[in-house]
Protein backbone atom coordinates (compact mmCIF):
# COMPACT_ATOMS: atom_id res chain seq x y z
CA UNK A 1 22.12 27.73 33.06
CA UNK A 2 24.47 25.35 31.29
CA UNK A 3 27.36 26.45 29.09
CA UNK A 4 26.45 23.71 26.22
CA UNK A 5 24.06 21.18 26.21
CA UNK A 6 23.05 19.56 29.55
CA UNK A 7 26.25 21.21 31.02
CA UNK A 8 25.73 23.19 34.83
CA UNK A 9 27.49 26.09 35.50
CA UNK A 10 28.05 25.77 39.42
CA UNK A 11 27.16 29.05 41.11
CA UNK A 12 29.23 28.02 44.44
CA UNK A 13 31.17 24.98 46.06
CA UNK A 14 29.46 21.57 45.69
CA UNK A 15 30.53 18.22 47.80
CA UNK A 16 29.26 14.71 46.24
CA UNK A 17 28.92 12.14 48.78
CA UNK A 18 30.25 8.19 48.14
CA UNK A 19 29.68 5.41 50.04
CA UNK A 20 29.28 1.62 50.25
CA UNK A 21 26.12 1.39 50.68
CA UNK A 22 25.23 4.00 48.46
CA UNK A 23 24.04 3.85 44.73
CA UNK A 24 25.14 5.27 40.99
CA UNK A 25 21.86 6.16 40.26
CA UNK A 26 21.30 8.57 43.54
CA UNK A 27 22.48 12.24 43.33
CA UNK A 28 25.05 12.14 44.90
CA UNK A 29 24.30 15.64 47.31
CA UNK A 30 23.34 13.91 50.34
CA UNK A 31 25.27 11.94 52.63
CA UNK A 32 22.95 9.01 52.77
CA UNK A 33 22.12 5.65 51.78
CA UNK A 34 19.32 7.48 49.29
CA UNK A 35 21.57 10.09 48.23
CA UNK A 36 24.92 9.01 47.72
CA UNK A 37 26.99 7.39 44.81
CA UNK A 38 28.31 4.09 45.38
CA UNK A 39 31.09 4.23 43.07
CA UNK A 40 34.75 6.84 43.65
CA UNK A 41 34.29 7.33 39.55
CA UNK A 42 30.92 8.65 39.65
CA UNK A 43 31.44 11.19 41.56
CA UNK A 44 34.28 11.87 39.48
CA UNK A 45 32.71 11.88 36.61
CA UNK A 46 29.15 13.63 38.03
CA UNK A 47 32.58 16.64 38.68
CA UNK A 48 33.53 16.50 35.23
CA UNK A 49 29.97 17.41 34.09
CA UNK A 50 30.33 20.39 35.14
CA UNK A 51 31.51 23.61 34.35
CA UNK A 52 33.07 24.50 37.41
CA UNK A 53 33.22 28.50 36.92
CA UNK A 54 35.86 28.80 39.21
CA UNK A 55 34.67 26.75 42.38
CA UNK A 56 35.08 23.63 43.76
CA UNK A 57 34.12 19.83 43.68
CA UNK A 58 34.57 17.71 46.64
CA UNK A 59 34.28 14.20 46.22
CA UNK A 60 33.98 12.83 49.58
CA UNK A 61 34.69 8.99 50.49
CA UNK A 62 33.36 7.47 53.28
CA UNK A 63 35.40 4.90 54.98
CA UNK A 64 35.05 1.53 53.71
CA UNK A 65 36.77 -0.73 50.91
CA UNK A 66 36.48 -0.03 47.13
CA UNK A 67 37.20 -2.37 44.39
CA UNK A 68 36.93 0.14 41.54
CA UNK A 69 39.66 1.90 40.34
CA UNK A 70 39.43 5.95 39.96
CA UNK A 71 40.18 7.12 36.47
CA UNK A 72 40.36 11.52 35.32
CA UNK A 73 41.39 11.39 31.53
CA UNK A 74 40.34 14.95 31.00
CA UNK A 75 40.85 18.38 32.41
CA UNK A 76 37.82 19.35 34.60
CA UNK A 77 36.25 22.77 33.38
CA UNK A 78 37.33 25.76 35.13
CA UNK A 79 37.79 24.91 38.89
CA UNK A 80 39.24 22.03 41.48
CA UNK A 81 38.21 18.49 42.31
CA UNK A 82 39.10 17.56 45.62
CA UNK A 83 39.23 13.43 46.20
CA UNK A 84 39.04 13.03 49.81
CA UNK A 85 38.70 9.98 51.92
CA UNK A 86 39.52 9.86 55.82
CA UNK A 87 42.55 11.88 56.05
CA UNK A 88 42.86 11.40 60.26
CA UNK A 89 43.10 7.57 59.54
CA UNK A 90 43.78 6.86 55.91
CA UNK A 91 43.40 3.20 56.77
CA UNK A 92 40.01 3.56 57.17
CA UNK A 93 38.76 4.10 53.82
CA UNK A 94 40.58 1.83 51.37
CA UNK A 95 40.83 1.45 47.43
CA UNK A 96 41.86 -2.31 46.95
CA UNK A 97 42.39 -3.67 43.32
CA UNK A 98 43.51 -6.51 41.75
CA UNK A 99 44.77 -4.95 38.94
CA UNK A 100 44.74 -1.86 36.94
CA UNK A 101 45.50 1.61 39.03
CA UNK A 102 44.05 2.93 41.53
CA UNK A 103 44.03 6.40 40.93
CA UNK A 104 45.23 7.59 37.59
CA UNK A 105 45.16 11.22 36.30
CA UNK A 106 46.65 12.00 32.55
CA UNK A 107 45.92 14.15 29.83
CA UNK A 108 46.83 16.86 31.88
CA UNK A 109 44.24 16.77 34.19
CA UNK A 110 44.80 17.79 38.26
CA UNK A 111 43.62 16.05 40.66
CA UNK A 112 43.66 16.72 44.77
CA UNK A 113 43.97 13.79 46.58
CA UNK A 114 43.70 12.45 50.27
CA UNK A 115 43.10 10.32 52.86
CA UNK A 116 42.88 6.81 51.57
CA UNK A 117 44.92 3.96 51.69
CA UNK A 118 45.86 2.46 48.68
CA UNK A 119 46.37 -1.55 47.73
CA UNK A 120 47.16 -3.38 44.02
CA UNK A 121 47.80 -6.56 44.04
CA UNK A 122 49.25 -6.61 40.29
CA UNK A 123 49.58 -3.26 39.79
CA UNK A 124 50.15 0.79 40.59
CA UNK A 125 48.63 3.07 43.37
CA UNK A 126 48.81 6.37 42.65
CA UNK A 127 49.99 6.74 38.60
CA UNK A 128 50.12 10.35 36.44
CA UNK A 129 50.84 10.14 32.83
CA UNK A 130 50.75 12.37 29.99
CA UNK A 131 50.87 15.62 31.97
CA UNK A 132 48.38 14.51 34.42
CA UNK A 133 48.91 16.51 37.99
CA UNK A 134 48.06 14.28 41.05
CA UNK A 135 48.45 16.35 44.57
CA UNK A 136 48.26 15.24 47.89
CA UNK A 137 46.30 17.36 50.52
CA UNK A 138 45.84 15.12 52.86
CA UNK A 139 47.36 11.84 54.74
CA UNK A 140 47.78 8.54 52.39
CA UNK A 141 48.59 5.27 53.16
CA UNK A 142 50.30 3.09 50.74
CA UNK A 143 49.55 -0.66 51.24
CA UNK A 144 51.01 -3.47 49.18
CA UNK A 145 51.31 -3.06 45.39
CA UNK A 146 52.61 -5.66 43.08
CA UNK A 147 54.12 -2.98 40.93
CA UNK A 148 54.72 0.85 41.68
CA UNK A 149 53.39 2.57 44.81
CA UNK A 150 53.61 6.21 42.92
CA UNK A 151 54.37 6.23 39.26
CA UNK A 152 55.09 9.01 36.61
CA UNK A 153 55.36 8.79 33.42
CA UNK A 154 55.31 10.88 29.91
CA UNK A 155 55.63 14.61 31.54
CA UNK A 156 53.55 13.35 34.86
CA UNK A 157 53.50 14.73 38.30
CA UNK A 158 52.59 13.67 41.66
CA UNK A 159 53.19 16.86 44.65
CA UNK A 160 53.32 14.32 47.84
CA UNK A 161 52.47 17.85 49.37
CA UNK A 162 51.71 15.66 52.66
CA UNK A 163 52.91 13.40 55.22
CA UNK A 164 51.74 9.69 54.58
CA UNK A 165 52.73 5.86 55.49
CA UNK A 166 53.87 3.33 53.56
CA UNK A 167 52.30 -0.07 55.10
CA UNK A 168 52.83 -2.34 52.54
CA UNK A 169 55.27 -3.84 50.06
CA UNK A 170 55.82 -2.75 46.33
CA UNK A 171 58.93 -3.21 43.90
CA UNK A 172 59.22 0.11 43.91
CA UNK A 173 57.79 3.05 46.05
CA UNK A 174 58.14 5.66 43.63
CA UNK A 175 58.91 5.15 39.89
CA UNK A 176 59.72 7.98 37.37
CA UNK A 177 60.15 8.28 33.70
CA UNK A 178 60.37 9.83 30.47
CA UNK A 179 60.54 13.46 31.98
CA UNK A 180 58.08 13.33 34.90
CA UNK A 181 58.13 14.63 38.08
CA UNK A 182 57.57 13.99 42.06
CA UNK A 183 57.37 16.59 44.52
CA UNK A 184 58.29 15.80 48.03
CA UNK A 185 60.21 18.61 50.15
CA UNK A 186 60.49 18.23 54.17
CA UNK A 187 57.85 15.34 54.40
CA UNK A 188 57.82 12.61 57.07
CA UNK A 189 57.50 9.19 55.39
CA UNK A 190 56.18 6.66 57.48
CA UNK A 191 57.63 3.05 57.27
CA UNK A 192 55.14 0.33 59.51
């Protein structure tokens, strides 16, 4: 039963499903039109619900373009969330914003990241602040961003733990500051 109010204890690993034509108000368990979120933050947050006790969350993306930005400002409860979108071709399942970030972790939250390609027009791809953890576990693609591609800040860090592409053009691919952190040891960067 829940460890608080309205809060389930997960008794083994759980996968919420998002897709384009899915909807906020489904539950998110089935990998259909009637069961899956439509929004990359609601599965998110539907993850941060829970107490984890140890397992973990995947939040699978199917391909497609998203306009919403993915946001983890807290720590999820005792286990791992798993962001994944089409790591054999990142291309195919895309995060495009105008603005904002597209994936931001702080707070010192962790997040585990893959397989989607990643496009700002004004703004940051992948950004960890305030000893937020982002890892990649799977293929990225970073498209055009009007600011950073990756960006740290404030005791952040981003593991590029994979091998991804950089298709697109930024001012800057990666961007660090006040005492943050990216990992990247024998990876192949892609330019196209």
């Amino acid at each position: 039963g829940p460890a608080g109010p309205g809060r389930e204890v997960l008794t083994a690993d759980r996968t919420y499903y998002v897709r384009t034509d899915g909807d906020d108000s489904n539950t998110g368990l089935e990998n259909t039109s009637g069961g899956a979120f439509l929004t990359i933050q609601k599965g998110i947050d539907a993850a941060a619900a829970l107490d984890l006790n140890g397992f973990t969350v995947t939040v699978q993306v199917a391909d497609g373009t998203y306009t919403e930005g993915v946001s983890v400002s807290r720590p999820f409860l005792n286990g791992t969330v798993i962001l994944v979108g089409n790591t054999t071709t990142p291309a195919n399942c895309v995060i495009s914003r105008p603005s904002g970030v597209c994936i931001a972790v702080s707070n010192y939250a962790r997040l585990f990241v893959g397989g989607f390609k990643l496009m700002n027009t004004s703004a940051i791809g992948l950004y960890a602040n305030t000893y937020g953890t982002i890892s990649l576990i799977g293929a990225m693609d970073f498209g055009a961003c009007g600011s950073a591609q990756v960006y740290c800040t404030t005791n952040g860090t981003i593991n590029l733990l994979q091998n991804y592409t950089i298709s697109g053009g930024a001012q800057c691919h990666l961007s660090l500051d006040i005492f943050s952190t990216v990992n990247a040891y024998n990876r192949t960067i892609t330019l196209t």
